[in-house]
N, C-alpha and C. Protein backbone atom coordinates (compact mmCIF):
# COMPACT_ATOMS: atom_id res chain seq x y z
N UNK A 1 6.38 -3.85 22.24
CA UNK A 1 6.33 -3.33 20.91
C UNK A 1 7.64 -3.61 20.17
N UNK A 2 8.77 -3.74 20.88
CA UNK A 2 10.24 -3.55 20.28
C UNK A 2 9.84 -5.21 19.75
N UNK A 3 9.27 -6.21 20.41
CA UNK A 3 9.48 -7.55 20.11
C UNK A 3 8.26 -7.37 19.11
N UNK A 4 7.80 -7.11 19.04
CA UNK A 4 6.92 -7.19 17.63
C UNK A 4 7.28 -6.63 16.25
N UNK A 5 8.05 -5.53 16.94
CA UNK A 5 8.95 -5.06 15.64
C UNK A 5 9.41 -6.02 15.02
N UNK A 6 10.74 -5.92 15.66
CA UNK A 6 11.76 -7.24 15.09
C UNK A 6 11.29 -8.51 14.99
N UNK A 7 10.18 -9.04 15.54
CA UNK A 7 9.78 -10.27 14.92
C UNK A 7 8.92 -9.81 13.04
N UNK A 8 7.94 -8.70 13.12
CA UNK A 8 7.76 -8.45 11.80
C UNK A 8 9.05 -8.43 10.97
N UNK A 9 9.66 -7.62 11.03
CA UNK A 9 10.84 -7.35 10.24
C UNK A 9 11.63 -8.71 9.51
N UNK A 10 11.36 -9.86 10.57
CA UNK A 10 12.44 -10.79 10.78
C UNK A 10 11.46 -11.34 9.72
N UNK A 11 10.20 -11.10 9.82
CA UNK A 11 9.26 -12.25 9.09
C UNK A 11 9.30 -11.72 7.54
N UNK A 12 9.38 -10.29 7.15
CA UNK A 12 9.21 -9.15 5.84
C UNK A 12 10.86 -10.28 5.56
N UNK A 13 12.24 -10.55 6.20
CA UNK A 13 12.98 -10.64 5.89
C UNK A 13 13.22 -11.50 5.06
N UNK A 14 12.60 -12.76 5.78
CA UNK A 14 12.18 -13.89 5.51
C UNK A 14 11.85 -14.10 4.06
N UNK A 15 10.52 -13.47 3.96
CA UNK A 15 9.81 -13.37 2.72
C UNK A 15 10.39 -12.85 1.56
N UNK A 16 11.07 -11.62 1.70
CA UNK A 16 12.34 -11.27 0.73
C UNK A 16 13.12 -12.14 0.61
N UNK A 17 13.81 -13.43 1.15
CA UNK A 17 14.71 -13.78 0.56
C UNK A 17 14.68 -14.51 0.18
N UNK A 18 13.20 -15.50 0.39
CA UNK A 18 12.54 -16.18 -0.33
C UNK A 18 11.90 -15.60 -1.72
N UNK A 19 11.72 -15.03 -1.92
CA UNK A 19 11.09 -14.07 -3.12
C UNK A 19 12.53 -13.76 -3.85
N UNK A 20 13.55 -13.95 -3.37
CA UNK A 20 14.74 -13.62 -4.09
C UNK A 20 14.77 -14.66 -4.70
N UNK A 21 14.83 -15.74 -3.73
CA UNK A 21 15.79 -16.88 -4.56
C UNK A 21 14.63 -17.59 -5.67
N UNK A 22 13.41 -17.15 -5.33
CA UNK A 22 12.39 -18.02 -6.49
C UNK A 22 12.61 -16.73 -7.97
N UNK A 23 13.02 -15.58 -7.61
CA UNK A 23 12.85 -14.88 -8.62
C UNK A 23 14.56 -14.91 -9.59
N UNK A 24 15.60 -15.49 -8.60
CA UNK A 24 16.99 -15.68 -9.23
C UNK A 24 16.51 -17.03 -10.26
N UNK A 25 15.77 -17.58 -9.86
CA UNK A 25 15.27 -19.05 -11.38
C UNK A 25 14.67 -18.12 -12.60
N UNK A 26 14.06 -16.76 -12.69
CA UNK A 26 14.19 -16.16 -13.70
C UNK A 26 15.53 -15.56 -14.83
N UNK A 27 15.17 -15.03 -16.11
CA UNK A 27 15.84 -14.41 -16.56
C UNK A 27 15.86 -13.25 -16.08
N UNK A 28 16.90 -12.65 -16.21
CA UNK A 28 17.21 -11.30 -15.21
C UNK A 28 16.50 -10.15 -16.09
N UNK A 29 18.01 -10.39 -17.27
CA UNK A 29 18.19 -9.87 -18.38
C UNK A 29 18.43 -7.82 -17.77
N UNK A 30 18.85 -6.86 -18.97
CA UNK A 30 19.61 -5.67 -18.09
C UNK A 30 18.36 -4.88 -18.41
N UNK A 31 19.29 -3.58 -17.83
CA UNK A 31 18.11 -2.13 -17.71
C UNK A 31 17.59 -1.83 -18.79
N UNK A 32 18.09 -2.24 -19.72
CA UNK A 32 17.34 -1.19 -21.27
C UNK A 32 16.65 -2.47 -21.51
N UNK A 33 16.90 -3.61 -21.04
CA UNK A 33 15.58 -4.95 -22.19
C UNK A 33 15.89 -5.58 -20.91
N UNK A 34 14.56 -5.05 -19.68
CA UNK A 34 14.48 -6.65 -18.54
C UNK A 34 14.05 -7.30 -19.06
N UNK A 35 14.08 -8.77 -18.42
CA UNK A 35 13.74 -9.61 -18.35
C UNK A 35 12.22 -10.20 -17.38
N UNK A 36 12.10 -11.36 -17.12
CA UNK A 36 10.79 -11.35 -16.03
C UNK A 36 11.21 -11.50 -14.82
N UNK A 37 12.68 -11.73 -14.73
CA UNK A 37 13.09 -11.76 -13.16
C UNK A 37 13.57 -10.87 -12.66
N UNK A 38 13.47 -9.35 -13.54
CA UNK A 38 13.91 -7.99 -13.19
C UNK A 38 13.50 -7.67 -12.18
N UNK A 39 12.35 -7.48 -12.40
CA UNK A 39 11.62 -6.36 -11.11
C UNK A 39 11.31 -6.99 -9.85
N UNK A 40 10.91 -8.36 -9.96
CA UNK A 40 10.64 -9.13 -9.03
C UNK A 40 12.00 -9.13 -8.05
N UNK A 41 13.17 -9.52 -8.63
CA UNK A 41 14.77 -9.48 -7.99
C UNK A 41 14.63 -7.88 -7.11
N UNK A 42 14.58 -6.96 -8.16
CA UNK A 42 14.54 -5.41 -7.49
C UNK A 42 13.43 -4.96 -6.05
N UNK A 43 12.71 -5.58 -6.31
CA UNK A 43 11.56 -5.42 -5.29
C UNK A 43 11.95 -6.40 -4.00
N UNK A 44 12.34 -7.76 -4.27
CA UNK A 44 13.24 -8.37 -3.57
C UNK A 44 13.95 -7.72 -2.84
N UNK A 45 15.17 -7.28 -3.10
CA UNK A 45 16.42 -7.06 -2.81
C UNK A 45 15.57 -4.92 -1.63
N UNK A 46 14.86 -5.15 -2.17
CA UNK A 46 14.37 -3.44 -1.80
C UNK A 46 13.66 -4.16 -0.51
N UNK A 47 12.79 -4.66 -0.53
CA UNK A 47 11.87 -5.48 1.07
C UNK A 47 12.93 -5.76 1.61
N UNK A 48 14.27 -6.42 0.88
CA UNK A 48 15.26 -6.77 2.25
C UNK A 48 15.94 -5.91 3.07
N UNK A 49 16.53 -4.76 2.08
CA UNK A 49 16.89 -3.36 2.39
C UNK A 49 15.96 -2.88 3.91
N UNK A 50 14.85 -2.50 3.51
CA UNK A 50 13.89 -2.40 4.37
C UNK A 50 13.66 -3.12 5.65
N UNK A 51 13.42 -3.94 5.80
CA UNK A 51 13.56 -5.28 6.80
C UNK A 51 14.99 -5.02 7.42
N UNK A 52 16.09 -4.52 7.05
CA UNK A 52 17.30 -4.31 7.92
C UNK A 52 17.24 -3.55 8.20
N UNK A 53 16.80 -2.21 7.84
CA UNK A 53 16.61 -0.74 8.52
C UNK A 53 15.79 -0.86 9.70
N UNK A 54 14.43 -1.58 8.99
CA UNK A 54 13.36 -1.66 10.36
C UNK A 54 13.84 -2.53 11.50
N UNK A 55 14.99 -3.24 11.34
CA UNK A 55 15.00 -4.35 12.10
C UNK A 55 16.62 -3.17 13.03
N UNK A 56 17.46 -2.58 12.05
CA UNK A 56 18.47 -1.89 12.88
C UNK A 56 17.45 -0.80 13.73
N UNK A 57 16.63 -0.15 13.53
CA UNK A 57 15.53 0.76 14.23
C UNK A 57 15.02 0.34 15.47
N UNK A 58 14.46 -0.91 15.50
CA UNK A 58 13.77 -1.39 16.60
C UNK A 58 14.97 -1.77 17.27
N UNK A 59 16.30 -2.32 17.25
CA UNK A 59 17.33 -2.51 17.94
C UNK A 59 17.62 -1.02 18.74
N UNK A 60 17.69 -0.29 17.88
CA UNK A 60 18.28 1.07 18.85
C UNK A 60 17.02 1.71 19.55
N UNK A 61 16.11 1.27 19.60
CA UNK A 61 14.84 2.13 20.09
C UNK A 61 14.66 1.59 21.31
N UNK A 62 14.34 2.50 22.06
CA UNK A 62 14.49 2.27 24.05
C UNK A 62 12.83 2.14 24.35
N UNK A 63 12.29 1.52 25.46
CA UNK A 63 11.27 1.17 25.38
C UNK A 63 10.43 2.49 25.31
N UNK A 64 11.22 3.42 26.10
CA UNK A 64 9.84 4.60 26.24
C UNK A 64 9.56 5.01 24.85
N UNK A 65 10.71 4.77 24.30
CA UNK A 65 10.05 5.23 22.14
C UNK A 65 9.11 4.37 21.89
N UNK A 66 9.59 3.05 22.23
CA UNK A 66 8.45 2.04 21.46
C UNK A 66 6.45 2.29 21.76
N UNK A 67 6.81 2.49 23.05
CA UNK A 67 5.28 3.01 23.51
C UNK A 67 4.98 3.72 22.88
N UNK A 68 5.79 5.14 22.63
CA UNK A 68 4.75 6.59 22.21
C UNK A 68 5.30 6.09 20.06
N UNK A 69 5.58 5.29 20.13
CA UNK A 69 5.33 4.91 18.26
C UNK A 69 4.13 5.39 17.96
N UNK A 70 3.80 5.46 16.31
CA UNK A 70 2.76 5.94 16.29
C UNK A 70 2.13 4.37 15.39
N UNK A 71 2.66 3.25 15.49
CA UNK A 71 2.21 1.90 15.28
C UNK A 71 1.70 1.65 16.68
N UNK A 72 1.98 2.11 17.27
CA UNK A 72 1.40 1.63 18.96
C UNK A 72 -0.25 2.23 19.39
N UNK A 73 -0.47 2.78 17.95
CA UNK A 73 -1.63 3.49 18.36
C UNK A 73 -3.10 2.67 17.43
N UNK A 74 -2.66 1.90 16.43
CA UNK A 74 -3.50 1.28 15.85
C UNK A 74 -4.39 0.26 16.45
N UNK A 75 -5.35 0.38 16.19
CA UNK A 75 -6.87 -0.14 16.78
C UNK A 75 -7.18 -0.92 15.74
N UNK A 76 -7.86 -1.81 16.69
CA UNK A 76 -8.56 -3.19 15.74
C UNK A 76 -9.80 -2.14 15.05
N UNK A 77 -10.65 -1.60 15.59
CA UNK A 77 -11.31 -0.78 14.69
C UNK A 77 -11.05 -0.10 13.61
N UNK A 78 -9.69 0.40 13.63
CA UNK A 78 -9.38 1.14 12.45
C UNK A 78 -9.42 -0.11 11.47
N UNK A 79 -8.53 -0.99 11.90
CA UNK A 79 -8.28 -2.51 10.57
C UNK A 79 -9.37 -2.80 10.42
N UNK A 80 -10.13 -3.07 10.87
CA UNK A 80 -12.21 -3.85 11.11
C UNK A 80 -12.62 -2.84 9.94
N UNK A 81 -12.31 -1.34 10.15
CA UNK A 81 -13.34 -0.34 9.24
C UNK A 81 -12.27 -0.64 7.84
N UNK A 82 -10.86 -0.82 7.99
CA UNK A 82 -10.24 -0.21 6.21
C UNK A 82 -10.39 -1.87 5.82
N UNK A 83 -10.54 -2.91 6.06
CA UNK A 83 -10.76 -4.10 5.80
C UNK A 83 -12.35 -4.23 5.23
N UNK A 84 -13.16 -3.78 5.79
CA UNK A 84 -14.75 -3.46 5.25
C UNK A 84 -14.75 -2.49 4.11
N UNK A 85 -14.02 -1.21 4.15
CA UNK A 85 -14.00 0.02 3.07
C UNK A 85 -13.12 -1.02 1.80
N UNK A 86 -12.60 -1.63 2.30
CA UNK A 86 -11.80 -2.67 0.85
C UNK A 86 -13.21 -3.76 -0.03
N UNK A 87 -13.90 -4.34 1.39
CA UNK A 87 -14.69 -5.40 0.47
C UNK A 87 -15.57 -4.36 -0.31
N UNK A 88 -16.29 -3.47 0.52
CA UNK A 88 -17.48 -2.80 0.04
C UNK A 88 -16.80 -1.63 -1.48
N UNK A 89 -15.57 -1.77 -1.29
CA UNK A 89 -15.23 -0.69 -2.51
C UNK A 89 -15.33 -1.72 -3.74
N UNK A 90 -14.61 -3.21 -3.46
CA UNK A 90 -14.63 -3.79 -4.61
C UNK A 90 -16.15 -4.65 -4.94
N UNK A 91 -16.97 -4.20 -3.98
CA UNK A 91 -18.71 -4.53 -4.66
C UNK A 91 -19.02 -3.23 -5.18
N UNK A 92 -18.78 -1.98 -4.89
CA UNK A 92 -19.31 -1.04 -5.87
C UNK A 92 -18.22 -0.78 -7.52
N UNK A 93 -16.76 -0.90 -7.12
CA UNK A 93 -16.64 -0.75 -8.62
C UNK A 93 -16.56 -0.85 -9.86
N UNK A 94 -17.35 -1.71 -10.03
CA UNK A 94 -17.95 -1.79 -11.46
C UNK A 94 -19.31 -0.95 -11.38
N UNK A 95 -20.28 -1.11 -10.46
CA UNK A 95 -21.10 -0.55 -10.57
C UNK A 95 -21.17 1.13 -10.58
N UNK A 96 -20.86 1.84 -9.79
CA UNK A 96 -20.03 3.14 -9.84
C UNK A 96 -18.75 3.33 -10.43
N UNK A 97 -18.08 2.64 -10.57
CA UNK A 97 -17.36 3.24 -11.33
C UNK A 97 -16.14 3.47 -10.48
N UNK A 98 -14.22 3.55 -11.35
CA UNK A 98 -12.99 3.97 -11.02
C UNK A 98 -13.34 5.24 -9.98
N UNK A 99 -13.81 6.52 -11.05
CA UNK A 99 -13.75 7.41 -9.96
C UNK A 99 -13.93 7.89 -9.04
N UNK A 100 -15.37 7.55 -9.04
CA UNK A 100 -16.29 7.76 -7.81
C UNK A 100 -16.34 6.80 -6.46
N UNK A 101 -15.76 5.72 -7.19
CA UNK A 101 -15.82 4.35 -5.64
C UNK A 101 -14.61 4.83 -4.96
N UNK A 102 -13.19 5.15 -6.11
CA UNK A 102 -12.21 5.66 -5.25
C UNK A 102 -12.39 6.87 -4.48
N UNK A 103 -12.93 7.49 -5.08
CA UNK A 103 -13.14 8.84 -4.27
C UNK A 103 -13.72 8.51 -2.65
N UNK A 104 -15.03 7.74 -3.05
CA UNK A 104 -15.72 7.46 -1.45
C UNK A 104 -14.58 6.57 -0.59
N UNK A 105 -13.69 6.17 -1.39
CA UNK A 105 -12.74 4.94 -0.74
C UNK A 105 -11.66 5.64 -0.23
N UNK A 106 -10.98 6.66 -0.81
CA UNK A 106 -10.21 7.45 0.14
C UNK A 106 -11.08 8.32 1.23
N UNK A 107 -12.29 9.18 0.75
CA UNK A 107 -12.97 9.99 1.70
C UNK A 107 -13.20 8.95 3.10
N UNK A 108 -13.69 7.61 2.91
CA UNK A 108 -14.40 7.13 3.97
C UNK A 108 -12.89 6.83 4.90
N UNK A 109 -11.95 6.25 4.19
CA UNK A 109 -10.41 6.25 4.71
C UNK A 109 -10.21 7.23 5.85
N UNK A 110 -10.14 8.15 5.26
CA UNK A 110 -9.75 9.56 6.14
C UNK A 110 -10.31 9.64 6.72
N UNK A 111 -11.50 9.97 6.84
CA UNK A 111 -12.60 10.50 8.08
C UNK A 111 -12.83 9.18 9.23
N UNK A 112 -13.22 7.97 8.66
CA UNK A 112 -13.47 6.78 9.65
C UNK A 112 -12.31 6.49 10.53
N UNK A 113 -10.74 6.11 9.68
CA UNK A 113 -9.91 5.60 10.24
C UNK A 113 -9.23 6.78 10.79
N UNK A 114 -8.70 7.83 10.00
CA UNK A 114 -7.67 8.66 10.51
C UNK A 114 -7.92 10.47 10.85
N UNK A 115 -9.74 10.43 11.01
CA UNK A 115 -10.53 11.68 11.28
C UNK A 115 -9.58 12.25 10.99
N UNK A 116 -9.55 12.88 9.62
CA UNK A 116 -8.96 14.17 9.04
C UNK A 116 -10.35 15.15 8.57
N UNK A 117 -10.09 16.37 8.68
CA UNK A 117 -11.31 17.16 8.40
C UNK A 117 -11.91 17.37 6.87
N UNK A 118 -12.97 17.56 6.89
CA UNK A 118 -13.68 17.24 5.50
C UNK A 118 -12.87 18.29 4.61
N UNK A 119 -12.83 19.91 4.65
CA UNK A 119 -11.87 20.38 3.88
C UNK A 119 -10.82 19.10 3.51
N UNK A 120 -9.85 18.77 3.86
CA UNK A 120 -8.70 17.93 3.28
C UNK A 120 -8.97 16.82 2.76
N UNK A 121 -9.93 16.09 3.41
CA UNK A 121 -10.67 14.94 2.79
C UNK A 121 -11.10 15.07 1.12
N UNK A 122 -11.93 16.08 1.16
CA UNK A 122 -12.60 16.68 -0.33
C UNK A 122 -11.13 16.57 -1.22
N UNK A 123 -9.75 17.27 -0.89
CA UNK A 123 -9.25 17.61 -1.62
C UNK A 123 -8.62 16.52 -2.23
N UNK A 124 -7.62 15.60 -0.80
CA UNK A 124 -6.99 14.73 -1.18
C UNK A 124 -7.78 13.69 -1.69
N UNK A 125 -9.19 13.70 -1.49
CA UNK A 125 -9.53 12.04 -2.36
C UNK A 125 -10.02 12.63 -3.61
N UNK A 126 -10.48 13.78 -4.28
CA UNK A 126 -10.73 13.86 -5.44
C UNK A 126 -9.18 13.91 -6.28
N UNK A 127 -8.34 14.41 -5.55
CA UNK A 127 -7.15 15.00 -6.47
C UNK A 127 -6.21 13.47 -6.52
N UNK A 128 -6.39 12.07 -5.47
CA UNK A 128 -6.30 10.82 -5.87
C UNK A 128 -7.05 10.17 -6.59
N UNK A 129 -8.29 10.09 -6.73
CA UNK A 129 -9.09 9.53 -7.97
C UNK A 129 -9.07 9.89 -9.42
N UNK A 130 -8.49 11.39 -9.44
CA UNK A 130 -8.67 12.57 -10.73
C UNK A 130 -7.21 11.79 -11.04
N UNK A 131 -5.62 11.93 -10.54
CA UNK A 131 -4.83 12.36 -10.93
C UNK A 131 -4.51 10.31 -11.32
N UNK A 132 -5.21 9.32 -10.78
CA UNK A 132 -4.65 8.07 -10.62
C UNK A 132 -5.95 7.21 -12.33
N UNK A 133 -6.90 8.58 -12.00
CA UNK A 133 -7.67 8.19 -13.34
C UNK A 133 -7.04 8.49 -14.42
N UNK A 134 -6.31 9.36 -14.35
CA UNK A 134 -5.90 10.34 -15.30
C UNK A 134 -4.52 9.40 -15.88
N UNK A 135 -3.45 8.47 -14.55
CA UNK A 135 -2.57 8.34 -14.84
C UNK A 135 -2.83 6.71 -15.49
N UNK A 136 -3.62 5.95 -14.99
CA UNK A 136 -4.04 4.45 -15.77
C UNK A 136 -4.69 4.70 -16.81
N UNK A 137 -5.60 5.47 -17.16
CA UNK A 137 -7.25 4.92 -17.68
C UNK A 137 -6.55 5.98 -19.12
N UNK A 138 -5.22 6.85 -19.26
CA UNK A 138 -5.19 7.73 -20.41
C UNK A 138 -3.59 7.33 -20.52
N UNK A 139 -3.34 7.42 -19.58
CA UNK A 139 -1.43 7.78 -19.84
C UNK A 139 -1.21 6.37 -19.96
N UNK A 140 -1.81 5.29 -19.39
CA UNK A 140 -1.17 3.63 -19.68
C UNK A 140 -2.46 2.96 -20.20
N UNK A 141 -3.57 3.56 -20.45
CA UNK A 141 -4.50 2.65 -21.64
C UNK A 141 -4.93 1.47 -20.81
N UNK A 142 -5.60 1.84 -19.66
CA UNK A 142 -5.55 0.77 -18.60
C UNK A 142 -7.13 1.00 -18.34
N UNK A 143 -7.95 -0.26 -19.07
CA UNK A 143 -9.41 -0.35 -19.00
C UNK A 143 -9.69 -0.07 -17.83
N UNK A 144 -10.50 1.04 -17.22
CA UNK A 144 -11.10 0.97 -15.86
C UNK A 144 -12.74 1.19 -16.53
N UNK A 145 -13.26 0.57 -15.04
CA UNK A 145 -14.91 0.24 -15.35
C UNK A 145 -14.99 2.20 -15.10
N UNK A 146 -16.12 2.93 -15.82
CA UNK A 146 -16.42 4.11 -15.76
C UNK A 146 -17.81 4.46 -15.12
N UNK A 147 -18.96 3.00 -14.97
CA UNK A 147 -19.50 3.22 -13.99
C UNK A 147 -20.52 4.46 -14.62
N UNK A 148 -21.56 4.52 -13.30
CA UNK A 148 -22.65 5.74 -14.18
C UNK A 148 -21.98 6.89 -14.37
N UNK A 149 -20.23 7.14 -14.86
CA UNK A 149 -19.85 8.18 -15.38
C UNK A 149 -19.38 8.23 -16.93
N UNK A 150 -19.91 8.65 -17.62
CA UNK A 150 -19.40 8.20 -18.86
C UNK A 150 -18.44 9.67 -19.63
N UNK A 151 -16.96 9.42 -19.57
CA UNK A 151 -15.84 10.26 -19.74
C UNK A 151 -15.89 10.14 -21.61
């Protein structure tokens, strides 16, 4: 597990600094008026951040940690089911609709991959569909399909 770490990390590293240097051929430009190579640089420079933490982590971690990780516990089934809950969400939403596909898309999340109990399920996927509808589709004017719900 420790060698899979640090080979991911090495590879996230990779990709950041490649993503740096294609995004340093942008204009930067400052905080009050970015530019288009703002955020891309920031997000950059943040994956690399990251990639050295994860990569100083797996250095200090002794094998008996690496076993009981809780990355050591992921199943091809879990990826098989949230890889299927992805295609099948983006064939229903247009047809159902932002709120309701997300809703079944976090509910089926939780219960399939990470059996959390339906109390919490109910809460956290309505109060992610409500609060993420609420924050695109009103607060940033961000067309979402509405589906047989009409708001």
């Amino acid at each position: 597990m420790w060698r899979t770490t640090v080979i991911s990390a090495l590879t996230l590293l990779a990709l950041a600094l490649a993503a740096l240097f294609e995004a340093s051929k942008l204009p930067f430009g400052r905080l009050s008026a970015p530019q288009p190579g703002f955020f891309p640089v920031i997000l950059a420079v943040l994956l690399a951040i990251f990639s050295l933490v994860l990569i100083a982590q797996a250095i200090g971690e002794t094998k008996e940690e690496s076993v009981a990780s809780p990355a050591a516990h992921a199943t091809w089934k879990g990826i098989v089911l949230a890889l299927g809950a992805l295609v099948v969400y983006g064939v229903l939403f247009e047809s159902l609709g932002y709120v309701i596909s997300t809703f079944l898309f976090i509910a089926f999340l939780m219960r399939a991959v990470d059996r959390q109990r339906w109390g919490l399920i109910a809460v956290v996927a309505f109060s992610t569909s409500l609060i993420s509808y609420l924050l695109f589709g009103f607060l940033l004017e961000t067309p979402l399909p509405q589906g047989i719900l009409c708001f």
